[in-house]
C-alpha atoms as a PDB file:
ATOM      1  CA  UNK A   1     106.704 -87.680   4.449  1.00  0.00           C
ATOM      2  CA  UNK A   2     110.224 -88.613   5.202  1.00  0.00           C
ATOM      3  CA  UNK A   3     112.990 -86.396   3.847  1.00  0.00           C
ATOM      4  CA  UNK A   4     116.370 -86.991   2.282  1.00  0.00           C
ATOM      5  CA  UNK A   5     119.364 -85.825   0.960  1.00  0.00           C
ATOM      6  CA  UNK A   6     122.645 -87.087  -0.977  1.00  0.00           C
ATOM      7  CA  UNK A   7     125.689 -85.953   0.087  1.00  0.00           C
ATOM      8  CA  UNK A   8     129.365 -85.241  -1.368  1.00  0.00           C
ATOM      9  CA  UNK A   9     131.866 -85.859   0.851  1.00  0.00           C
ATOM     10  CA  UNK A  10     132.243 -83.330   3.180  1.00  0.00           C
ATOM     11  CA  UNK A  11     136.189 -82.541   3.218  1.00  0.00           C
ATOM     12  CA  UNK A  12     136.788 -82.916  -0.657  1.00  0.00           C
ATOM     13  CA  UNK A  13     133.347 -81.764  -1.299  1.00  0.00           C
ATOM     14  CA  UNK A  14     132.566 -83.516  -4.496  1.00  0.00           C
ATOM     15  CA  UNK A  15     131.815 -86.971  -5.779  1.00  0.00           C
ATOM     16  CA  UNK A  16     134.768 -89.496  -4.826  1.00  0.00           C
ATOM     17  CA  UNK A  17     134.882 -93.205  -5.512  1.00  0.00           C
ATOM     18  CA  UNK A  18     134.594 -94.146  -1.717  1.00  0.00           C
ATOM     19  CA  UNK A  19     136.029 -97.152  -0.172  1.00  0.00           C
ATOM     20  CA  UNK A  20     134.074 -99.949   2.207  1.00  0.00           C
ATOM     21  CA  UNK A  21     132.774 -98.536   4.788  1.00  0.00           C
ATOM     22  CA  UNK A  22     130.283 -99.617   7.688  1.00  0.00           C
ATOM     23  CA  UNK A  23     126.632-101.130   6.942  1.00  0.00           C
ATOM     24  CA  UNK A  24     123.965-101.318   9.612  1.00  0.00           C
ATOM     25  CA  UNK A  25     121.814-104.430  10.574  1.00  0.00           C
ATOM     26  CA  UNK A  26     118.914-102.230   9.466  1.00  0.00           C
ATOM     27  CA  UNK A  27     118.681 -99.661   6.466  1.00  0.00           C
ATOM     28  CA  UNK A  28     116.691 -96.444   8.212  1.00  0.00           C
ATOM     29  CA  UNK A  29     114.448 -96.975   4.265  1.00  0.00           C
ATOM     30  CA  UNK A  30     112.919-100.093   6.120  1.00  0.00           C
ATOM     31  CA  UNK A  31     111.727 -98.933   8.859  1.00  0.00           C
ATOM     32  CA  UNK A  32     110.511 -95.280   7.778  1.00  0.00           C
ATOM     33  CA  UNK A  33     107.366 -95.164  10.324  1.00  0.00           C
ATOM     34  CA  UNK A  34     109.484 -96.442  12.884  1.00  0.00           C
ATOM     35  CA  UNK A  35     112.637 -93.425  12.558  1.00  0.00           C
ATOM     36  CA  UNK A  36     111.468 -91.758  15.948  1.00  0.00           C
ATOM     37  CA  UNK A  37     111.900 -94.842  18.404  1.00  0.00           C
ATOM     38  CA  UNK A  38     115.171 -95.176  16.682  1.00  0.00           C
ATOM     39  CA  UNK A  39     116.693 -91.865  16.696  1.00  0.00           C
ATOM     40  CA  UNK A  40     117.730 -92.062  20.056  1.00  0.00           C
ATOM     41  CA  UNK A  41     118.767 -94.502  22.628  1.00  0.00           C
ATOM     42  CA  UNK A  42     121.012 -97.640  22.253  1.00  0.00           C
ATOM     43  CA  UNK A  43     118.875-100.668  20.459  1.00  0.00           C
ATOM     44  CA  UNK A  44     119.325-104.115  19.768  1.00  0.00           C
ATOM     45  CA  UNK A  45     119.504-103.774  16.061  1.00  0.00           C
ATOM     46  CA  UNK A  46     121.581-101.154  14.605  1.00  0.00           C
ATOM     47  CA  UNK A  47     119.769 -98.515  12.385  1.00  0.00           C
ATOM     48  CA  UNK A  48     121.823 -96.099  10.340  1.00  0.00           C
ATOM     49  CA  UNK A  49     122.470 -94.633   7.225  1.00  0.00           C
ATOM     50  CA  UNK A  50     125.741 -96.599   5.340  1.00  0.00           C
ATOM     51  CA  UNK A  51     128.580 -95.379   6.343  1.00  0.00           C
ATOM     52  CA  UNK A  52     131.072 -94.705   3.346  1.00  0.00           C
ATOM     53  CA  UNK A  53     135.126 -93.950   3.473  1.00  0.00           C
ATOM     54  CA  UNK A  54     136.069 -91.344   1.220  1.00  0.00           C
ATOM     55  CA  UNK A  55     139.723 -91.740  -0.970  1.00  0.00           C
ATOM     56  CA  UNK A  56     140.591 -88.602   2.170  1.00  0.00           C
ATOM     57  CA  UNK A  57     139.759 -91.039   4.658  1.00  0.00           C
ATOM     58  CA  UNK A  58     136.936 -89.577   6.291  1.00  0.00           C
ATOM     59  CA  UNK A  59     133.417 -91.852   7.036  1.00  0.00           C
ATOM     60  CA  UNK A  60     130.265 -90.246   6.047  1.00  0.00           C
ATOM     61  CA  UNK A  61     127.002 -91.094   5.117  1.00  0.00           C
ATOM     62  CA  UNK A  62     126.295 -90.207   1.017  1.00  0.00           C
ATOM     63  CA  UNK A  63     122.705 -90.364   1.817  1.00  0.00           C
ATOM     64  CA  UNK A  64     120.748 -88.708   4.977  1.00  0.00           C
ATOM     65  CA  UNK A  65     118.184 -86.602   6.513  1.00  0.00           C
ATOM     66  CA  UNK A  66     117.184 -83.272   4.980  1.00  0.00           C
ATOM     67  CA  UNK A  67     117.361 -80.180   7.091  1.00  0.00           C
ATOM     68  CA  UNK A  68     113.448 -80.087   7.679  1.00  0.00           C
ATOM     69  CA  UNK A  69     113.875 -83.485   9.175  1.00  0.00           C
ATOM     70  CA  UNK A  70     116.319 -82.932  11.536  1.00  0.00           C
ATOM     71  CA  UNK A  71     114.667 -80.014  13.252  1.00  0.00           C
ATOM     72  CA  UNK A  72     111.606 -82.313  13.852  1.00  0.00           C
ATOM     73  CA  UNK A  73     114.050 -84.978  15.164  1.00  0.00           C
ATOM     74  CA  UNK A  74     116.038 -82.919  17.707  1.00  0.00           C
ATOM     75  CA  UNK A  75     113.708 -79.926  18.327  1.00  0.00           C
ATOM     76  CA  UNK A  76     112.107 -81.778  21.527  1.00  0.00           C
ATOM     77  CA  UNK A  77     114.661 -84.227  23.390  1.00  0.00           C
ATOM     78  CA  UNK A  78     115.681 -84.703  26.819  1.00  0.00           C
ATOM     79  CA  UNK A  79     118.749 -83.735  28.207  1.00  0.00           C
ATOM     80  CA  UNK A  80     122.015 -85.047  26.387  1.00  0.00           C
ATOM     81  CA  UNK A  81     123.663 -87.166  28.712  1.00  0.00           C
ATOM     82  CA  UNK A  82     126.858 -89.195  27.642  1.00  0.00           C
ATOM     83  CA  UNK A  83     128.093 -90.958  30.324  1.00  0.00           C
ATOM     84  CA  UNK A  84     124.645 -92.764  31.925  1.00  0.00           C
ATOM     85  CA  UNK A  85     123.871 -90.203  34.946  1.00  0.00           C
ATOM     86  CA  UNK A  86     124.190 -86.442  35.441  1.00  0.00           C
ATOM     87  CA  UNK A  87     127.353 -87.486  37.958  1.00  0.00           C
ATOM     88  CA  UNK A  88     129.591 -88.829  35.378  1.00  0.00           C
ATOM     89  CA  UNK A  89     128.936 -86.532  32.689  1.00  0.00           C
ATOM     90  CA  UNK A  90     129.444 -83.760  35.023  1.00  0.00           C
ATOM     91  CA  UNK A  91     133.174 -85.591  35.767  1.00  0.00           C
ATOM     92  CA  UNK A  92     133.461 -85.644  32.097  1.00  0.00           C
ATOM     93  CA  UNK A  93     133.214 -81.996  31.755  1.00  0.00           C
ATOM     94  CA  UNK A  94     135.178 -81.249  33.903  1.00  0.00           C
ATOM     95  CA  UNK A  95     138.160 -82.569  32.296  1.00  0.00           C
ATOM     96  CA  UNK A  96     137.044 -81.161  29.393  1.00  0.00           C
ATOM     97  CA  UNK A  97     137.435 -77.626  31.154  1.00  0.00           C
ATOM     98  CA  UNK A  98     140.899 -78.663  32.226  1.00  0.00           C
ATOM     99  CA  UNK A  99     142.082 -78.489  29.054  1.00  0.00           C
ATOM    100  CA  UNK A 100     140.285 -75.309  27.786  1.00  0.00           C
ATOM    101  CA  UNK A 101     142.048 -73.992  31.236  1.00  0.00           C
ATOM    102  CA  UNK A 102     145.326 -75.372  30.172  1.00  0.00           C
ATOM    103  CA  UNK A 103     145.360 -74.281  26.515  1.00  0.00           C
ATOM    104  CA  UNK A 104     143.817 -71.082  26.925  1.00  0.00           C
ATOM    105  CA  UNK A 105     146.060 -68.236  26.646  1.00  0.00           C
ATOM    106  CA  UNK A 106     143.482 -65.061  27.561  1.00  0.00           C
ATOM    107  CA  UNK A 107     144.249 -63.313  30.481  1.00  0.00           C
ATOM    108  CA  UNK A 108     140.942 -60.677  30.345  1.00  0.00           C
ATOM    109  CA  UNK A 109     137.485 -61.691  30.762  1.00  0.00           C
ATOM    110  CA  UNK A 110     136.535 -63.370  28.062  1.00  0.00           C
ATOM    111  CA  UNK A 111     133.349 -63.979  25.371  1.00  0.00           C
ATOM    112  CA  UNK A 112     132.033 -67.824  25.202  1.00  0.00           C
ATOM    113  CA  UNK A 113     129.740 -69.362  22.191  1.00  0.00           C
ATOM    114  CA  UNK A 114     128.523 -72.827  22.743  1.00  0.00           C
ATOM    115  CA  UNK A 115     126.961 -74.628  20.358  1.00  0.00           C
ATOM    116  CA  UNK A 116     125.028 -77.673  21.598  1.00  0.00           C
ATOM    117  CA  UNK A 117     124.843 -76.367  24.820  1.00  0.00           C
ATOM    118  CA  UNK A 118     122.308 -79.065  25.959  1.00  0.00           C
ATOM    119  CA  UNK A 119     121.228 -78.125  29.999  1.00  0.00           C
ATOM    120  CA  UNK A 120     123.989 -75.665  30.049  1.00  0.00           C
ATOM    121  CA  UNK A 121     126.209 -77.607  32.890  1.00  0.00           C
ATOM    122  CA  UNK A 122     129.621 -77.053  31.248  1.00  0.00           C
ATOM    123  CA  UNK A 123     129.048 -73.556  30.654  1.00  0.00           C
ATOM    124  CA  UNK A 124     127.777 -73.142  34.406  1.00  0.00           C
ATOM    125  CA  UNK A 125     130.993 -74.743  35.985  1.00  0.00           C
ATOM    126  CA  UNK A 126     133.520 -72.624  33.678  1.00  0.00           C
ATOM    127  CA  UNK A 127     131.418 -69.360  35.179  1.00  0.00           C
ATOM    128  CA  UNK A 128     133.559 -70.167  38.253  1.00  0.00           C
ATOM    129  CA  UNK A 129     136.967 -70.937  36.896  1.00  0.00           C
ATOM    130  CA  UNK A 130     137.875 -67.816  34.435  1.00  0.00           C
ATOM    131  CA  UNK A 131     135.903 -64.453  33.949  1.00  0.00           C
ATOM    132  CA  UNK A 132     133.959 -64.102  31.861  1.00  0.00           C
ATOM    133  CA  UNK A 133     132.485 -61.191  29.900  1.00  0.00           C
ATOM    134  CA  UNK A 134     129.631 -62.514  27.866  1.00  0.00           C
ATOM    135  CA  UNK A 135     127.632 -66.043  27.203  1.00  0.00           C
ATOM    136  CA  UNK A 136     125.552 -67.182  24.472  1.00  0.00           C
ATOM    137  CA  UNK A 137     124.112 -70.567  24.065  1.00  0.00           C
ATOM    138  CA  UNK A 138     123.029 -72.138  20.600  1.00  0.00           C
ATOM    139  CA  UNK A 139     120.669 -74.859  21.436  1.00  0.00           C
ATOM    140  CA  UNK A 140     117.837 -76.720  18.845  1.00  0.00           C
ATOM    141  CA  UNK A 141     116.800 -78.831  21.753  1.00  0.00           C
ATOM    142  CA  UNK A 142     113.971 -75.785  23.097  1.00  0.00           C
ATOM    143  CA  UNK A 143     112.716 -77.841  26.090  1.00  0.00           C
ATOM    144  CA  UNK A 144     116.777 -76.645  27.221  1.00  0.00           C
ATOM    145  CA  UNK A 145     116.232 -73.111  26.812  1.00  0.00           C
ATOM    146  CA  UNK A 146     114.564 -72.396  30.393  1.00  0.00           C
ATOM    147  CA  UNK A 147     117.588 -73.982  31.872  1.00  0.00           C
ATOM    148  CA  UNK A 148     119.976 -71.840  29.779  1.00  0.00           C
ATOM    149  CA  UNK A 149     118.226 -68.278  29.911  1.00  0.00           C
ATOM    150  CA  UNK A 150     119.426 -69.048  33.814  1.00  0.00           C
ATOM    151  CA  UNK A 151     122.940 -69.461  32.991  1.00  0.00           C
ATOM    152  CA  UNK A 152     123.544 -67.278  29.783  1.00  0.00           C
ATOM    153  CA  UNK A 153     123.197 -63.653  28.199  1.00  0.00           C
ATOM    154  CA  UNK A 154     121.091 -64.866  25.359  1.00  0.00           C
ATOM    155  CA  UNK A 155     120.127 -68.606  24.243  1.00  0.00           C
ATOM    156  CA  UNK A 156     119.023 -68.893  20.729  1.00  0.00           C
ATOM    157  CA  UNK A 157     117.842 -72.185  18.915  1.00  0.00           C
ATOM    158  CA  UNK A 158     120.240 -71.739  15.362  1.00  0.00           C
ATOM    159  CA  UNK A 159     123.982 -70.345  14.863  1.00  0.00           C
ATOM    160  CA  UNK A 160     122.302 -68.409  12.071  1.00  0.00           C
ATOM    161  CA  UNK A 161     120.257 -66.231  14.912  1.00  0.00           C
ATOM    162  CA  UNK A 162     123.016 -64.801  17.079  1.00  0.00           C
ATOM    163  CA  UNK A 163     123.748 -61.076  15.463  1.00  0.00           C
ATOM    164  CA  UNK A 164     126.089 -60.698  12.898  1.00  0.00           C
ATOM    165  CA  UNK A 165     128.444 -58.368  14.508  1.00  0.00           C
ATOM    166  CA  UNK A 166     128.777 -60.712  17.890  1.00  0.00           C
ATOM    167  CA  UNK A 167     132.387 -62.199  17.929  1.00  0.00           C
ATOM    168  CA  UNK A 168     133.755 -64.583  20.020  1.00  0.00           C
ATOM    169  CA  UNK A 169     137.451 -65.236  22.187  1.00  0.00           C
ATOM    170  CA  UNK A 170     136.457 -68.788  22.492  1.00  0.00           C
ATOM    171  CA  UNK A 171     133.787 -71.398  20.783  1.00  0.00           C
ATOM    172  CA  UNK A 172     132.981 -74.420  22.160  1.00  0.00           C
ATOM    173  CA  UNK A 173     131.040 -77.425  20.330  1.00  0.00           C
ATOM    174  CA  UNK A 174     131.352 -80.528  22.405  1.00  0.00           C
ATOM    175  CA  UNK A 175     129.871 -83.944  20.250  1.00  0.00           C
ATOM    176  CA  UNK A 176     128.315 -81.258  17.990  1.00  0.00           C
ATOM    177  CA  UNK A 177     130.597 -81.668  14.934  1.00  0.00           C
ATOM    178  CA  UNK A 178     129.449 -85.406  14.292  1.00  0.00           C
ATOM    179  CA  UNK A 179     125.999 -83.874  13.971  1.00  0.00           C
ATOM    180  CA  UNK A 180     125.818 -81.413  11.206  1.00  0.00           C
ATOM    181  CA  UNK A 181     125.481 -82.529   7.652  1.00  0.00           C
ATOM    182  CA  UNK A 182     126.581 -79.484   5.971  1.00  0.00           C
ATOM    183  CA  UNK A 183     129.548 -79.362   7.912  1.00  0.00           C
ATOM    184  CA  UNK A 184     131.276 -76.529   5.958  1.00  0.00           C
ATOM    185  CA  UNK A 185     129.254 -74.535   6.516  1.00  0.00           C
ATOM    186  CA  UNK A 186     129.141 -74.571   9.603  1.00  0.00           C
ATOM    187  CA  UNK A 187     132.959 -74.302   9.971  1.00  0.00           C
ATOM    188  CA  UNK A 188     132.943 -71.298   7.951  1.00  0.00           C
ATOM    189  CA  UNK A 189     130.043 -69.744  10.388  1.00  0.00           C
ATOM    190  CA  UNK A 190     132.078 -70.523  13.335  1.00  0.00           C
ATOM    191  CA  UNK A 191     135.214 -69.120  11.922  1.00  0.00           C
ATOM    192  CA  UNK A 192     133.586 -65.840  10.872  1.00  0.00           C
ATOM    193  CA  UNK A 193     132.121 -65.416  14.442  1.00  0.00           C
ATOM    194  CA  UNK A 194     135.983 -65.984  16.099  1.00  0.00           C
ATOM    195  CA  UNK A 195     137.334 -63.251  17.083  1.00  0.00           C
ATOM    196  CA  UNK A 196     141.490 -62.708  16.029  1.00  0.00           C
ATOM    197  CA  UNK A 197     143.459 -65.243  17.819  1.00  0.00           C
ATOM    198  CA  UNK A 198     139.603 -66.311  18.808  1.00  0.00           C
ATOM    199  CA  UNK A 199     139.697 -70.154  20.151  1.00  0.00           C
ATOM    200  CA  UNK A 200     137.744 -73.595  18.667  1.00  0.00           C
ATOM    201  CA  UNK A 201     137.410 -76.429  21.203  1.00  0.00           C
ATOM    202  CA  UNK A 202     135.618 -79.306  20.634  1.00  0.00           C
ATOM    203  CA  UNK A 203     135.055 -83.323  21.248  1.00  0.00           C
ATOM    204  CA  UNK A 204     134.026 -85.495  18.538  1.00  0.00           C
ATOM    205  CA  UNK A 205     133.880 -89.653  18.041  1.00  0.00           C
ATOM    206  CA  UNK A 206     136.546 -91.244  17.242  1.00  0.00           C
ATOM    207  CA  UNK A 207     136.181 -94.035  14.425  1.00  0.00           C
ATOM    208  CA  UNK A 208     139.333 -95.162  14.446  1.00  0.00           C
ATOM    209  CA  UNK A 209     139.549 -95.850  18.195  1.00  0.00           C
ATOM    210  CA  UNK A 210     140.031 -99.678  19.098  1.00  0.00           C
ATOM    211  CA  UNK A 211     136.160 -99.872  20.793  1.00  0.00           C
ATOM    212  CA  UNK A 212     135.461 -99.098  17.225  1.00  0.00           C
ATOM    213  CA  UNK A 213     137.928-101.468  16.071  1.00  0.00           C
ATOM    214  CA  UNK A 214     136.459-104.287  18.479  1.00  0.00           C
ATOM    215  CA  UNK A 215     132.976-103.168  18.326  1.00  0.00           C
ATOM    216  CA  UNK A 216     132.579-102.979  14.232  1.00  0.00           C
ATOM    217  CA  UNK A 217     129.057-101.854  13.497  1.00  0.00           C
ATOM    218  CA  UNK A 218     127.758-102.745  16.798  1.00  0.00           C
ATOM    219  CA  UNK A 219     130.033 -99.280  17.767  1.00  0.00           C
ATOM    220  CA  UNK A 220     127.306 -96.920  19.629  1.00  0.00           C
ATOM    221  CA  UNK A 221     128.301 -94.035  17.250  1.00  0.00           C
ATOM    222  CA  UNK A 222     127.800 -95.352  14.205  1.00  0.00           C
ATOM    223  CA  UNK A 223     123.961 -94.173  14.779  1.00  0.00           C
ATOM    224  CA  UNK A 224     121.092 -92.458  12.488  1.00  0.00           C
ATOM    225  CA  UNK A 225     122.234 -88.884  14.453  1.00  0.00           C
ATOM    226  CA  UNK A 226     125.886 -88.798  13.084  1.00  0.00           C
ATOM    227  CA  UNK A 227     125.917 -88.092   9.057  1.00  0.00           C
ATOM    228  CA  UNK A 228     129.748 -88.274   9.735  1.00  0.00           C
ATOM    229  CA  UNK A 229     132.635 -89.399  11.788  1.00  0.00           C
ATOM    230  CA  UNK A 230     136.096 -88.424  12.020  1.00  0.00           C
ATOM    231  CA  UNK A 231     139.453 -89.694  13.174  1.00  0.00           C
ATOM    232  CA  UNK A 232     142.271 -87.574  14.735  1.00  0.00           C
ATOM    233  CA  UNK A 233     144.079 -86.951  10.574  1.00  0.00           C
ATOM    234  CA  UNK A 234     140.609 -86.081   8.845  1.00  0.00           C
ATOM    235  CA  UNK A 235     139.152 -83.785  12.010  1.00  0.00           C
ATOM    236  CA  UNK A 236     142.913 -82.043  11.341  1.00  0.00           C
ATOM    237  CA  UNK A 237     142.051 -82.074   7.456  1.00  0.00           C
ATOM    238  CA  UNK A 238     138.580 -80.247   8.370  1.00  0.00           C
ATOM    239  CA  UNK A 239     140.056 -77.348  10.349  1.00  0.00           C
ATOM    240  CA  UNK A 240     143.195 -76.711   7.773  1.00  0.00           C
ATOM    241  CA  UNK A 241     140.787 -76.599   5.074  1.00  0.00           C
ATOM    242  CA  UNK A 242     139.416 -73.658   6.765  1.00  0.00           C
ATOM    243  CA  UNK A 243     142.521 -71.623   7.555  1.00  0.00           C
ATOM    244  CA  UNK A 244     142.362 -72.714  11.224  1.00  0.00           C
ATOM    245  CA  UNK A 245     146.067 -73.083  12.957  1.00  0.00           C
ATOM    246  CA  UNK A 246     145.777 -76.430  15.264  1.00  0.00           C
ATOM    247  CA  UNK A 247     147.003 -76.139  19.217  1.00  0.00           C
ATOM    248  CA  UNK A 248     146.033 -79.609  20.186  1.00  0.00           C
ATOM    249  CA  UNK A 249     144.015 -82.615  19.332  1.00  0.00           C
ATOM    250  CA  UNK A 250     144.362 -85.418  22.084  1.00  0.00           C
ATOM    251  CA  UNK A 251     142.164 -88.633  23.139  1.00  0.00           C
ATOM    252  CA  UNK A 252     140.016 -87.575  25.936  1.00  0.00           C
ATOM    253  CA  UNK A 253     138.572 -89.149  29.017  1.00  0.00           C
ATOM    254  CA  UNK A 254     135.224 -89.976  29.762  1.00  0.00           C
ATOM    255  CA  UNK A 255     133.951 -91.246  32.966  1.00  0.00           C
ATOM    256  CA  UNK A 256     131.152 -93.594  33.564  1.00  0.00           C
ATOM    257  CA  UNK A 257     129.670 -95.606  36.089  1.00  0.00           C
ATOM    258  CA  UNK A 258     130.944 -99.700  35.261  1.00  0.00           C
ATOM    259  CA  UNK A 259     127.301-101.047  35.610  1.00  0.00           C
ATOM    260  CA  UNK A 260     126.395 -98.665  32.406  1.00  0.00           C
ATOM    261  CA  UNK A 261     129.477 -99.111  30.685  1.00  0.00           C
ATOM    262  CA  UNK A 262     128.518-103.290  30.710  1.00  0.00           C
ATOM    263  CA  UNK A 263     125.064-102.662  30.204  1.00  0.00           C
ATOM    264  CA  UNK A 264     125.995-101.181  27.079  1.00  0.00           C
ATOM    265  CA  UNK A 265     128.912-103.726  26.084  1.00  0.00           C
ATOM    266  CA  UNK A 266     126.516-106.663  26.552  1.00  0.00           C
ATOM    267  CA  UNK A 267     124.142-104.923  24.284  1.00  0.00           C
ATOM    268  CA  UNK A 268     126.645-103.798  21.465  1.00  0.00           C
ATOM    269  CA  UNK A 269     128.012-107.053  21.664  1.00  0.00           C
ATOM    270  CA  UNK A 270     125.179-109.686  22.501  1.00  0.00           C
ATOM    271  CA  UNK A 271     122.605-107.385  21.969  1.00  0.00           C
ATOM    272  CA  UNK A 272     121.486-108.587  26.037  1.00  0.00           C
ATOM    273  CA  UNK A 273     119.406-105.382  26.826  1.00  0.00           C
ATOM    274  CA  UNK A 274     119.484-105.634  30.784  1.00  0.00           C
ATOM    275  CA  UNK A 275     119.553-103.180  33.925  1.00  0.00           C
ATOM    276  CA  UNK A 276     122.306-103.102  36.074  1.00  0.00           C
ATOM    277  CA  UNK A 277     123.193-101.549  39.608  1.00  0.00           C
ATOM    278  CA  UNK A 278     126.086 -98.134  38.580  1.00  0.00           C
ATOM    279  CA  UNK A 279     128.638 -99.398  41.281  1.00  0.00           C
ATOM    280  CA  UNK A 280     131.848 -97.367  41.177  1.00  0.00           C
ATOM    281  CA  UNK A 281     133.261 -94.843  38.233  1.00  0.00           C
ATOM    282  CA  UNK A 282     135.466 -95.608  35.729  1.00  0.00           C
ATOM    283  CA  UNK A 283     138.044 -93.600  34.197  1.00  0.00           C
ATOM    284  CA  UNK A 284     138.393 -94.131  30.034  1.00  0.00           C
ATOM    285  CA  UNK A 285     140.295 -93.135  26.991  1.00  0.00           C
ATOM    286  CA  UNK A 286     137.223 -94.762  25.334  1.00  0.00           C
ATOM    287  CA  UNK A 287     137.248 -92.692  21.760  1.00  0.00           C
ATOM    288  CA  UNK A 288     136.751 -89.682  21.634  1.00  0.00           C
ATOM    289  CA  UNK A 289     139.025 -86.870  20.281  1.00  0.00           C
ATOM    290  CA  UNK A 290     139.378 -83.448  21.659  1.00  0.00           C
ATOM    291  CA  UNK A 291     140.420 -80.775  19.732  1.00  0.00           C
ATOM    292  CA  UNK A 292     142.111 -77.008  19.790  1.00  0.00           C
ATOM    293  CA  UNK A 293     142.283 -74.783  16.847  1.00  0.00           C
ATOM    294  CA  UNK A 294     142.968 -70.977  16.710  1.00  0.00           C
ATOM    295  CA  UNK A 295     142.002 -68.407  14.297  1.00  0.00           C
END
């Protein structure tokens, strides 16, 4: 039996008359027996939850999976992948570590959290660019953890299973933020587990980039996995709100191989579902927002 939830919005956190936001071509209530197949991948119809614009300008879904749900929907999934092939993400992370460098003012070794840590590749490369004292990894996705017990101190399957008393110089949650439907708490979680002057970087969608703008609700984000999406003022508003100083938000790059990238803008916009040769990278400001906050 499928579960649900309604939902205030997440940054004023109470009932707001919301503004026109983004419908899908298919409500997820039609097609109930069908969620699975549609949960992940890219499609040729676009099934999500309506997306509404709060009075504070973020976009959220009011209605959405329950908690129960969701476990069963991400607790067994391949590897996360964002750019098409293990190559381009791996390019992709690696500017992503460029900036942790460049922002990052600790000069001991230091103790990482990430949350999402999928296969555990970004974590693997920053082992060989600072020191570090201590890993964890926060994963749901259990068919990850045998890659991760290889790469980290301890690999646990829910924030609310690392110890208490474990605190942290720098958090990382990279396209983790769009995920969580009770959002402030999970802010609140991460703050508590910073340590003092304790780091918070992150990548999330961007809704108001122009793909987005272009795109409309053929935009590949705008998916049954994100109950919300933020822009670079309300992913500001969602920090503040929780006492955490900003350092740097900034539009990030992504790298992907060009056959992908027009597999998947012939299917957003014609929805043409065909295979393509990757031929050469491509370097992107595509939107996505990256993001630096300190306790």
């Amino acid at each position: 039996m499928m579960s649900f939830i309604e939902r205030d919005c997440p940054i004023c956190e109470k009932p707001i008359e919301l503004k026109k936001g983004i419908i899908p071509d298919i409500n997820p209530d039609n097609i109930l027996n069908n969620i699975d197949y549609y949960w992940r991948g890219f499609h040729k119809e676009k099934v999500f939850f309506n997306y509404s614009r709060c009075c504070c300008g973020i976009l959220y879904c009011k209605k959405y999976f329950s908690n129960e749900q969701l476990s069963k929907l991400y607790s067994n999934m391949s590897d996360n992948v964002h750019s098409g092939d293990i190559e381009t993400d791996l390019y992709t992370k690696d500017s992503y570590i460029k900036s942790i460098l460049n922002n990052l003012k600790k000069e001991k070794p230091i103790s990482i959290l990430e949350l999402g840590s999928d296969n555990g590749s970004l974590l693997k490369k920053l082992q060989t660019k600072i020191p570090i004292k201590k890993i964890v990894a926060v994963e749901p996705n259990v068919k990850m953890h045998t890659k991760l017990d290889k790469i980290a101190d301890n690999v646990y399957s829910d924030l609310s299973d690392v110890p208490e008393l474990d605190k942290f110089d720098l958090i990382i949650c990279i396209h983790v933020l769009d995920h969580i439907p009770d959002i402030n708490k999970l802010i609140n979680s991460l703050y508590l587990k910073l340590n003092n002057s304790g780091y918070l970087f992150g990548v999330v969608h961007d809704e108001s980039s122009l793909l987005a703008k272009i795109l409309g609700n053929r935009w590949p984000a705008y998916c049954l996995q994100h109950p919300q999406l933020f822009n670079e003022r309300t992913i500001k508003k969602m920090f503040e709100k929780h006492n955490l100083t900003e350092i740097k938000t900034y539009k990030t790059i992504n790298v992907f191989k060009f056959g992908y990238l027009l597999e998947q803008l012939l299917l957003a916009v014609f929805k043409i579902k065909i295979n393509l040769p990757n031929l050469f990278n491509v370097h992107l400001k595509l939107g996505n927002i990256g993001f630096f906050f300190r306790k």
